[in-house]
PDB file of N, CA and C in Angstrom:
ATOM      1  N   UNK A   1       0.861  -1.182   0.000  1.00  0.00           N
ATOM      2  CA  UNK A   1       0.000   0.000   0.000  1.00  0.00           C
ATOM      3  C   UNK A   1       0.899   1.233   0.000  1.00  0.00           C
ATOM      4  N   UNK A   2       0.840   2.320  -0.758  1.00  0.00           N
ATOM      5  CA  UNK A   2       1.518   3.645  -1.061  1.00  0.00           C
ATOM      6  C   UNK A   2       1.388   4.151   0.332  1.00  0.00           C
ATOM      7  N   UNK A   3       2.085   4.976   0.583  1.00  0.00           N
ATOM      8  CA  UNK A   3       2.052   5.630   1.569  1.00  0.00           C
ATOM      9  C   UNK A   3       1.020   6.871   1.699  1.00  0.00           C
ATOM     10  N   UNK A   4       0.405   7.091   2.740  1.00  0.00           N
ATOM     11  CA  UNK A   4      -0.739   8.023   3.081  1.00  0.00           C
ATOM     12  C   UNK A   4      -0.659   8.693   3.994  1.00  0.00           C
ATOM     13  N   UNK A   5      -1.089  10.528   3.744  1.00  0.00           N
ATOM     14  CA  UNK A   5      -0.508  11.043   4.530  1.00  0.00           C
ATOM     15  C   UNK A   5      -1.512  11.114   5.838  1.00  0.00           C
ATOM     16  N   UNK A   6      -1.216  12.083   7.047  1.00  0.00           N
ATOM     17  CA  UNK A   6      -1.414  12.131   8.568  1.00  0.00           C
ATOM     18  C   UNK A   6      -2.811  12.543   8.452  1.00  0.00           C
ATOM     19  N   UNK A   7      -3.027  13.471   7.996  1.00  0.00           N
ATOM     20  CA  UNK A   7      -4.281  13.744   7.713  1.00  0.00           C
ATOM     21  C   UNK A   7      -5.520  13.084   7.390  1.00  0.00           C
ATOM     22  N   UNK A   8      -5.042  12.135   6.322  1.00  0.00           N
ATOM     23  CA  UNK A   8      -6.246  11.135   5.287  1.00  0.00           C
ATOM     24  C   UNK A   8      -6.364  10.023   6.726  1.00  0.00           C
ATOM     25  N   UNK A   9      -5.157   9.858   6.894  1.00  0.00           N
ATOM     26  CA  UNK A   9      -4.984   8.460   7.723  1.00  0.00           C
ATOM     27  C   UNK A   9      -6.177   8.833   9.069  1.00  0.00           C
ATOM     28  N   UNK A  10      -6.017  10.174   9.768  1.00  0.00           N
ATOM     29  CA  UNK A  10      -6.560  10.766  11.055  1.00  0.00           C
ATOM     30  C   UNK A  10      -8.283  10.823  10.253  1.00  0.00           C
ATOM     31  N   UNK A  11      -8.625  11.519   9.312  1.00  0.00           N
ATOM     32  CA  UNK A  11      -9.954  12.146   8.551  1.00  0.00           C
ATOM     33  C   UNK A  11     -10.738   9.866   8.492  1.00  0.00           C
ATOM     34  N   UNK A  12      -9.890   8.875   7.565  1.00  0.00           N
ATOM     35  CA  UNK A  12     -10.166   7.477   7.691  1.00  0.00           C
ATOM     36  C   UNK A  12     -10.376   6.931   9.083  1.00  0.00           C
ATOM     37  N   UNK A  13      -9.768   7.514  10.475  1.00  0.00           N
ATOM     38  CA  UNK A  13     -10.279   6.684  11.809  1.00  0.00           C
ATOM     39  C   UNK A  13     -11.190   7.519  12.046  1.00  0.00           C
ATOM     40  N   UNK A  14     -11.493   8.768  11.506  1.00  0.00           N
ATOM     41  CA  UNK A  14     -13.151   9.408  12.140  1.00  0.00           C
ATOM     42  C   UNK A  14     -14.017   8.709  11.583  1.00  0.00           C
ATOM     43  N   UNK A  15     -13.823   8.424  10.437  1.00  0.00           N
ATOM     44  CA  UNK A  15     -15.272   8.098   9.568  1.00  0.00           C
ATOM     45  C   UNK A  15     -15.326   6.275  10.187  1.00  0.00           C
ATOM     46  N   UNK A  16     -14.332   6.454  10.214  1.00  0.00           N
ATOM     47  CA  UNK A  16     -14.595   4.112  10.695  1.00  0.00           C
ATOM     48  C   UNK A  16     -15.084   4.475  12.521  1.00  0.00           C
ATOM     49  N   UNK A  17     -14.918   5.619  13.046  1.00  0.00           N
ATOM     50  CA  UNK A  17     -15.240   5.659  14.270  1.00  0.00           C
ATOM     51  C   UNK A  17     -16.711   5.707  14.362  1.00  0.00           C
ATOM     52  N   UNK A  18     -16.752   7.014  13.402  1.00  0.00           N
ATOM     53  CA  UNK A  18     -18.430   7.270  13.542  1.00  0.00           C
ATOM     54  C   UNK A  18     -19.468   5.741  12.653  1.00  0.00           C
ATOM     55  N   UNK A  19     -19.009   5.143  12.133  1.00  0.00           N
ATOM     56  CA  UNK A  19     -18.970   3.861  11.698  1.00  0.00           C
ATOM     57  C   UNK A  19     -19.937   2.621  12.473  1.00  0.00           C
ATOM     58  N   UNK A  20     -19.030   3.120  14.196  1.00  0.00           N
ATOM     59  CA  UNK A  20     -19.064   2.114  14.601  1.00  0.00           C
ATOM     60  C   UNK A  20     -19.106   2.278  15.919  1.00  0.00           C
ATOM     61  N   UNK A  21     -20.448   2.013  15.734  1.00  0.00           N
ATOM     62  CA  UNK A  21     -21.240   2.360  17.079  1.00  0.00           C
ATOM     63  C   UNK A  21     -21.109   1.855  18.364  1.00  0.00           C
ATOM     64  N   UNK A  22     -19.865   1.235  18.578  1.00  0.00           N
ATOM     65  CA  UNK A  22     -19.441   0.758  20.400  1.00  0.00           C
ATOM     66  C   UNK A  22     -18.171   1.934  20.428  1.00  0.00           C
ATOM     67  N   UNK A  23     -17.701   2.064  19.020  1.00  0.00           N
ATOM     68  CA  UNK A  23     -16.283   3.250  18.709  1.00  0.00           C
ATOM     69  C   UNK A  23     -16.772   4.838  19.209  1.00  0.00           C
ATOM     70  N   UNK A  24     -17.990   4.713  18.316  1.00  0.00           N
ATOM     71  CA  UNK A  24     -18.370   6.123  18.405  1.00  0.00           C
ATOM     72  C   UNK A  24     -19.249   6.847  19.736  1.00  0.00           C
ATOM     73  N   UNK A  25     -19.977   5.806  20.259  1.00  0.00           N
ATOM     74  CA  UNK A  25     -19.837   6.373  21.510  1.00  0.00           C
ATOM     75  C   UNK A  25     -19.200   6.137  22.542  1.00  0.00           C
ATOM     76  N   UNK A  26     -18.078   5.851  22.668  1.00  0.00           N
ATOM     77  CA  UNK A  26     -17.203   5.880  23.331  1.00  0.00           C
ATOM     78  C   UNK A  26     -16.718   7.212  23.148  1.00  0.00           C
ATOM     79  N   UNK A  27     -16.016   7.340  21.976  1.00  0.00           N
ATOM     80  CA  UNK A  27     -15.400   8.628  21.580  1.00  0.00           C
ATOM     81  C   UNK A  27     -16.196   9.836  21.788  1.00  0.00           C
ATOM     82  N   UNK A  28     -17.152  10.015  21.764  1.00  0.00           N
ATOM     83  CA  UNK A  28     -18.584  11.296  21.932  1.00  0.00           C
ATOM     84  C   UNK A  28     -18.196  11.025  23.310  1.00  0.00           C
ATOM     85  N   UNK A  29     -18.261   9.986  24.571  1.00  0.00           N
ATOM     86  CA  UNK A  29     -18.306   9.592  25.938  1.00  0.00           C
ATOM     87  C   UNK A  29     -16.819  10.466  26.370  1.00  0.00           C
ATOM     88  N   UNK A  30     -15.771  10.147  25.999  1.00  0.00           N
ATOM     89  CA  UNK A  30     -14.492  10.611  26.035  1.00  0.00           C
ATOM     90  C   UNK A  30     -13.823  12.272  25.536  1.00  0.00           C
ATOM     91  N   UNK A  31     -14.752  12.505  24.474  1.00  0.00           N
ATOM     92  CA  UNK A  31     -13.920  13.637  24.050  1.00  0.00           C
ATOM     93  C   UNK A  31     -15.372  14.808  24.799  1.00  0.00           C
ATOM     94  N   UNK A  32     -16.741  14.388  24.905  1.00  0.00           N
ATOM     95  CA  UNK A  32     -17.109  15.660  25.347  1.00  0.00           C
ATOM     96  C   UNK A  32     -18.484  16.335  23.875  1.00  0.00           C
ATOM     97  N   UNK A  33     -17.959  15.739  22.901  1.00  0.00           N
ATOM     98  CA  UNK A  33     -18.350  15.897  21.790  1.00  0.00           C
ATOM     99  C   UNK A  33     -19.548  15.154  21.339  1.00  0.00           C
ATOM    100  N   UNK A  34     -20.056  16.079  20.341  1.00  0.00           N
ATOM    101  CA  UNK A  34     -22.040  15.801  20.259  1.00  0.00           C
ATOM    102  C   UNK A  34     -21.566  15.132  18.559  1.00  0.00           C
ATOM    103  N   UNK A  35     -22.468  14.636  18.103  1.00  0.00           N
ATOM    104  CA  UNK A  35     -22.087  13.678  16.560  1.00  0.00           C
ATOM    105  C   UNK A  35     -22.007  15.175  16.204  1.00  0.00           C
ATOM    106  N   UNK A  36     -23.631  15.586  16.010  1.00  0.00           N
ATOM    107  CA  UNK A  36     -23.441  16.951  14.853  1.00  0.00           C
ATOM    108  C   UNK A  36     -22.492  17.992  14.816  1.00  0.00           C
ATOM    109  N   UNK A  37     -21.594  17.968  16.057  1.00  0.00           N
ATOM    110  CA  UNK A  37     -20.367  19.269  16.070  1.00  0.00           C
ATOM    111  C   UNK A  37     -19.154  18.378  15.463  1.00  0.00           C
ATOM    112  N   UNK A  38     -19.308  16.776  14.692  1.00  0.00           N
ATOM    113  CA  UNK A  38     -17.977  16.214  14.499  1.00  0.00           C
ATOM    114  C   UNK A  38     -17.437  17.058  13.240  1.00  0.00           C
ATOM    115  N   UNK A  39     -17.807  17.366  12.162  1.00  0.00           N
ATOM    116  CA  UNK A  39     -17.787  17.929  11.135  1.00  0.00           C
ATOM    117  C   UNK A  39     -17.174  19.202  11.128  1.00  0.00           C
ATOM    118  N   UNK A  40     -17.914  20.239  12.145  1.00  0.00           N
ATOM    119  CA  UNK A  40     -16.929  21.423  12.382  1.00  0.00           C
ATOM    120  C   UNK A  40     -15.969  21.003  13.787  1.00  0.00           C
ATOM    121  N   UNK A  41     -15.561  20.170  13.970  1.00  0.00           N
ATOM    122  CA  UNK A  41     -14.408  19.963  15.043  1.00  0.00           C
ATOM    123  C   UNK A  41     -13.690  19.368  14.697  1.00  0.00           C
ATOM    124  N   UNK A  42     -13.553  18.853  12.839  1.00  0.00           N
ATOM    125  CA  UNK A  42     -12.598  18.453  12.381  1.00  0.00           C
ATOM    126  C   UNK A  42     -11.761  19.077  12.197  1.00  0.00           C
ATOM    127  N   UNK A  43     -12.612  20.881  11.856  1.00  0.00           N
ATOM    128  CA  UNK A  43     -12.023  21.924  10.909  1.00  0.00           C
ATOM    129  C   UNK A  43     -10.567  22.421  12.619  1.00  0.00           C
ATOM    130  N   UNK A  44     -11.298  22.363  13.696  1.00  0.00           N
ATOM    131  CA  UNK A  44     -10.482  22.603  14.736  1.00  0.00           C
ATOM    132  C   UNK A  44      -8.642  22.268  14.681  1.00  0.00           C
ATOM    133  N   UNK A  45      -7.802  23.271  14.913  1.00  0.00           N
ATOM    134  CA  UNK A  45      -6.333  22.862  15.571  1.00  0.00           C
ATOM    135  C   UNK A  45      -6.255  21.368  16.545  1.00  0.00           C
ATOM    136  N   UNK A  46      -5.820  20.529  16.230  1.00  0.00           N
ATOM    137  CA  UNK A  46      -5.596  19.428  16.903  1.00  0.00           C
ATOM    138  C   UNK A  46      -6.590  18.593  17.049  1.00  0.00           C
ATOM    139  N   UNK A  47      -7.910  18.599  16.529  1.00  0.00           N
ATOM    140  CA  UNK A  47      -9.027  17.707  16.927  1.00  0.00           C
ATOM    141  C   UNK A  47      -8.473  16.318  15.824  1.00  0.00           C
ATOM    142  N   UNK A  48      -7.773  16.653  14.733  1.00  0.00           N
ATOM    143  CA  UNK A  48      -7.538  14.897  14.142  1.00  0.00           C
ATOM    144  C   UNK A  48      -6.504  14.219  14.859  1.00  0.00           C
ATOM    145  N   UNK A  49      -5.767  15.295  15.817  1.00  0.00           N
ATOM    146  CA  UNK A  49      -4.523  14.515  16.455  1.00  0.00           C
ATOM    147  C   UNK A  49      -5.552  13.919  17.196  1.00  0.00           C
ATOM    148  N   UNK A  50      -6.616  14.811  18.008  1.00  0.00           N
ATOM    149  CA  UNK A  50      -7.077  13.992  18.946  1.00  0.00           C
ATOM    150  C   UNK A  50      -7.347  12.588  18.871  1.00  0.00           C
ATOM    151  N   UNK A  51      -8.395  12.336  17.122  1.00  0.00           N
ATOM    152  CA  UNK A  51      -8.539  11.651  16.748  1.00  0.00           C
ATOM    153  C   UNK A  51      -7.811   9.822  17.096  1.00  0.00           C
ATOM    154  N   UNK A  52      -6.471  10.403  16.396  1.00  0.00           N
ATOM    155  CA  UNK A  52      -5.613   9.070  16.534  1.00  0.00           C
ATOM    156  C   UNK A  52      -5.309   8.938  17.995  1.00  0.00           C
ATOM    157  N   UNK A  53      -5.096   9.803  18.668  1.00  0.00           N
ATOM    158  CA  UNK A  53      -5.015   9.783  20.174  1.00  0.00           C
ATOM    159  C   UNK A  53      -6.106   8.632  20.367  1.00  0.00           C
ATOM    160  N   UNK A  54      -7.326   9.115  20.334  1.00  0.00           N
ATOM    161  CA  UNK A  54      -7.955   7.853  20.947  1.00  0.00           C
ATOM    162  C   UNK A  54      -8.044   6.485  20.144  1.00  0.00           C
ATOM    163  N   UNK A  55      -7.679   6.447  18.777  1.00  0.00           N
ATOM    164  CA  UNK A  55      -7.275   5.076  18.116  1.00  0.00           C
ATOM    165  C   UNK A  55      -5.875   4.284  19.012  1.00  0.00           C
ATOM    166  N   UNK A  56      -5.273   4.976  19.136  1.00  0.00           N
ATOM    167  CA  UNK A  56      -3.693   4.744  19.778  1.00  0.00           C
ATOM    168  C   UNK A  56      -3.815   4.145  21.506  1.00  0.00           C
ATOM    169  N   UNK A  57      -4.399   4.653  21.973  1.00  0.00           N
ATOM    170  CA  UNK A  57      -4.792   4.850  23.346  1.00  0.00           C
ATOM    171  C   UNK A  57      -5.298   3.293  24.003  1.00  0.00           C
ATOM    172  N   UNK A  58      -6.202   2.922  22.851  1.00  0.00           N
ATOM    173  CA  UNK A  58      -6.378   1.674  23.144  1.00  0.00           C
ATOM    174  C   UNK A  58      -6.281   0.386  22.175  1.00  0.00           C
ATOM    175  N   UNK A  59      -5.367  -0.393  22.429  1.00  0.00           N
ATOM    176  CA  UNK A  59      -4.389  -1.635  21.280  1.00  0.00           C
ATOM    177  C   UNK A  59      -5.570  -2.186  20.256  1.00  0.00           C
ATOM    178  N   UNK A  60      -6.781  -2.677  21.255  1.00  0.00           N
ATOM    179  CA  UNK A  60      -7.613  -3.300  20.301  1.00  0.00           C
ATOM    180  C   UNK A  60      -8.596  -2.424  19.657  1.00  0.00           C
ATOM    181  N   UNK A  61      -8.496  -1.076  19.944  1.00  0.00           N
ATOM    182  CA  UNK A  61      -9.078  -0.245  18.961  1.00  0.00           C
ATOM    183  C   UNK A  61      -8.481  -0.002  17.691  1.00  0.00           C
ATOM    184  N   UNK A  62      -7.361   0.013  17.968  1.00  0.00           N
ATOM    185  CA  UNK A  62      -6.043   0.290  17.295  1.00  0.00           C
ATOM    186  C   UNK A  62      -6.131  -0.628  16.193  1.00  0.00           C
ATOM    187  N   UNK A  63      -5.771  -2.112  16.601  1.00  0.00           N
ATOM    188  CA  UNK A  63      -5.808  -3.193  15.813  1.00  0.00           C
ATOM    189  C   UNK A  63      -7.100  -3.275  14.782  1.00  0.00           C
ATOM    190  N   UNK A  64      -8.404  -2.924  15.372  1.00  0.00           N
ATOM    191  CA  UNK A  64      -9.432  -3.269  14.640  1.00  0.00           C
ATOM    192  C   UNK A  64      -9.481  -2.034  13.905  1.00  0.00           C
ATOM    193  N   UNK A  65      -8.973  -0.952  13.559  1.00  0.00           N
ATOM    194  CA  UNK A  65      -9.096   0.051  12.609  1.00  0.00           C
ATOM    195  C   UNK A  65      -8.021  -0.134  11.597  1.00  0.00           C
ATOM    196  N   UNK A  66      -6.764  -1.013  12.159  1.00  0.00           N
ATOM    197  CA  UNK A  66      -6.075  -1.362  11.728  1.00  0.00           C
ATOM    198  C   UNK A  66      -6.338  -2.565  10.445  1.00  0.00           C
ATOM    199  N   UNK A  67      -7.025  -3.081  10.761  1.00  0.00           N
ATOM    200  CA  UNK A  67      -7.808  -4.462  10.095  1.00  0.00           C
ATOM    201  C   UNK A  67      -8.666  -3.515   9.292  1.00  0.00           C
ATOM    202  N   UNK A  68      -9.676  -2.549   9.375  1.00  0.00           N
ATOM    203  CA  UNK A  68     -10.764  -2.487   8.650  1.00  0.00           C
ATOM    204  C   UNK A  68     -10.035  -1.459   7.706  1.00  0.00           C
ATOM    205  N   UNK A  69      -8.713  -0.529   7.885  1.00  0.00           N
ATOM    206  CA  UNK A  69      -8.649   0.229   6.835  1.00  0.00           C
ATOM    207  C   UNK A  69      -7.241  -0.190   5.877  1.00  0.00           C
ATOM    208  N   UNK A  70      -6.853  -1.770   6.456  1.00  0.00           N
ATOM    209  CA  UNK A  70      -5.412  -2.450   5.916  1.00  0.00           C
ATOM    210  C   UNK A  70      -4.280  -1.359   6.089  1.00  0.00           C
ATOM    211  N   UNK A  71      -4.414  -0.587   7.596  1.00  0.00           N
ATOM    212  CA  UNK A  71      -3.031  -0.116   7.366  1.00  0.00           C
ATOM    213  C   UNK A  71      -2.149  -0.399   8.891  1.00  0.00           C
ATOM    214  N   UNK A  72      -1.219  -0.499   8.484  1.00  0.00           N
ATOM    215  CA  UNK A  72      -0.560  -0.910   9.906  1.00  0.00           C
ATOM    216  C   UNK A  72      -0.562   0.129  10.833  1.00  0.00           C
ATOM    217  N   UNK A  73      -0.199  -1.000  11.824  1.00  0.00           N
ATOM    218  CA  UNK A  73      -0.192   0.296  13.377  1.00  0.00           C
ATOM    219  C   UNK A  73       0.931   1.236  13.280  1.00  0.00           C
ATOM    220  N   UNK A  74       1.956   0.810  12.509  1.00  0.00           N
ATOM    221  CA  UNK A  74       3.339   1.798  12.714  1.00  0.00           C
ATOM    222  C   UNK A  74       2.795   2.768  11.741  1.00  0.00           C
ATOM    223  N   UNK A  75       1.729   2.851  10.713  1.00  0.00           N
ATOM    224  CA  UNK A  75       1.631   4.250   9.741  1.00  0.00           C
ATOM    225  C   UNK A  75       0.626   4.583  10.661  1.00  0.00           C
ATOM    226  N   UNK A  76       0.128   4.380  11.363  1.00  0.00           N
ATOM    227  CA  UNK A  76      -0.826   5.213  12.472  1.00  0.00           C
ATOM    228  C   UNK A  76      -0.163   5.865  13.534  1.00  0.00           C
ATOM    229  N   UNK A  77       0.618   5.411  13.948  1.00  0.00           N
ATOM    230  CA  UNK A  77       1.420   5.901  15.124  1.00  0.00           C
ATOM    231  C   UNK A  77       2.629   7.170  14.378  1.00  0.00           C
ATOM    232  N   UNK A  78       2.468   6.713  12.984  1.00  0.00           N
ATOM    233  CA  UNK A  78       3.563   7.606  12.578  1.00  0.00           C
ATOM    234  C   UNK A  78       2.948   8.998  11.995  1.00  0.00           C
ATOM    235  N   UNK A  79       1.633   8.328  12.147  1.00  0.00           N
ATOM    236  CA  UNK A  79       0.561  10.114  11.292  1.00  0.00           C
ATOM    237  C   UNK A  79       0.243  10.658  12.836  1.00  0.00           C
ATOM    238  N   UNK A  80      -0.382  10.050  14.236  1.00  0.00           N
ATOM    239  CA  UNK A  80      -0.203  10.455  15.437  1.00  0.00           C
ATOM    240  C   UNK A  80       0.447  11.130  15.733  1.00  0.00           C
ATOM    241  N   UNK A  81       1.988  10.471  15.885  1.00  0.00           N
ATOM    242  CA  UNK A  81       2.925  11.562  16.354  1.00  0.00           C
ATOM    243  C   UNK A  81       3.371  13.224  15.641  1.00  0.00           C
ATOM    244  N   UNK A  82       2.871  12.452  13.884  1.00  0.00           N
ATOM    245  CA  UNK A  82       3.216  13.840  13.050  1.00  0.00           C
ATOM    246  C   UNK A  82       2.069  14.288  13.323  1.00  0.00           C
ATOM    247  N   UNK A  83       0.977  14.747  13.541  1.00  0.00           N
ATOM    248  CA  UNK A  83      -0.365  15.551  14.054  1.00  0.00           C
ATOM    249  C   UNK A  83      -0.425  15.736  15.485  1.00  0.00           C
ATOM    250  N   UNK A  84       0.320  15.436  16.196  1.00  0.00           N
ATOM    251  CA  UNK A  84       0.430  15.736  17.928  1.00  0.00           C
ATOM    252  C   UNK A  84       1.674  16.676  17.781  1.00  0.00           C
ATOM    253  N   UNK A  85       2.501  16.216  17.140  1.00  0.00           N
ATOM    254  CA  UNK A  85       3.625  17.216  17.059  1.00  0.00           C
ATOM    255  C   UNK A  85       3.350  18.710  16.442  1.00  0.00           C
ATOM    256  N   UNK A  86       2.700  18.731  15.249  1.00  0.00           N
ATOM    257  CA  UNK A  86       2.373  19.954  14.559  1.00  0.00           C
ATOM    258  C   UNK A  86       1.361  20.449  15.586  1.00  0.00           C
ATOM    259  N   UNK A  87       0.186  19.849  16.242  1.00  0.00           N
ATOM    260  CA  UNK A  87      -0.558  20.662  17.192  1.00  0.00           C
ATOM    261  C   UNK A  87       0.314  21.038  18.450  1.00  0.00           C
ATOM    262  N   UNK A  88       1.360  20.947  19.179  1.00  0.00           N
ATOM    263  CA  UNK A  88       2.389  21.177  20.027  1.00  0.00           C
ATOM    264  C   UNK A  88       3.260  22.068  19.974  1.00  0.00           C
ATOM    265  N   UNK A  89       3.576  21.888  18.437  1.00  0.00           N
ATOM    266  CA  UNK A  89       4.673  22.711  17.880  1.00  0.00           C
ATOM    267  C   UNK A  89       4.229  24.004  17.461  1.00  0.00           C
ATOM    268  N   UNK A  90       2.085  24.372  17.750  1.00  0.00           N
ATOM    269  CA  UNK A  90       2.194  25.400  17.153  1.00  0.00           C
ATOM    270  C   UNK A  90       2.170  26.643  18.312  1.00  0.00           C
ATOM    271  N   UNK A  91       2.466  25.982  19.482  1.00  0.00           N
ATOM    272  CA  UNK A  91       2.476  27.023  20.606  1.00  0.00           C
ATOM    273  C   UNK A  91       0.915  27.044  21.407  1.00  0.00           C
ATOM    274  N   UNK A  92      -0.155  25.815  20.619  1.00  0.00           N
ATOM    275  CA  UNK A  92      -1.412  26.182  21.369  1.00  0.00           C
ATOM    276  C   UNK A  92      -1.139  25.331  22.533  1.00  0.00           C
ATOM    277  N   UNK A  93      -1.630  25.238  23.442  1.00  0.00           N
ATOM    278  CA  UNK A  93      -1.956  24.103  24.782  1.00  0.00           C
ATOM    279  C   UNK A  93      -3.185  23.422  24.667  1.00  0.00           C
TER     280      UNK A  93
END
């Protein structure tokens, strides 16, 4: 599989989240967040890091997004860290 960047990879675990309804409310349970504000809280500074944050956070979430979108855990962890870093690096908290 070509390589894909941090973004597509973060924008692919929202849509398999909202997907999947033991995923997605969890994630609404965790982040605070209503379905209908997912769309403009994509547009948000750091909300896709958040994203992989909670793919990452837990192995068998991880694994099973891993399985449903054929990409490995190391290109997830590697679009994570590049989208946690750029939200870090831009001076917000």
């Amino acid at each position: 599989m070509p390589a894909v960047d941090a973004e597509t990879i973060a924008v692919t675990a929202l849509g398999w989240i909202a997907a999947e309804p033991e995923q997605i409310s969890r994630f609404l349970a965790l982040t605070g967040a209503d379905v209908s504000d997912l769309r403009a809280a994509a547009a948000e500074p750091g909300f896709l890091a958040g994203v992989l944050d909670f793919v990452m956070s837990h192995e068998p979430t991880l694994m099973d997004f891993c399985a449903a979108s054929e990409l490995a855990p190391d290109a997830v962890a590697a679009a994570w860290q590049k989208l946690a870093g750029r939200f870090l690096d831009s001076g917000q908290a």
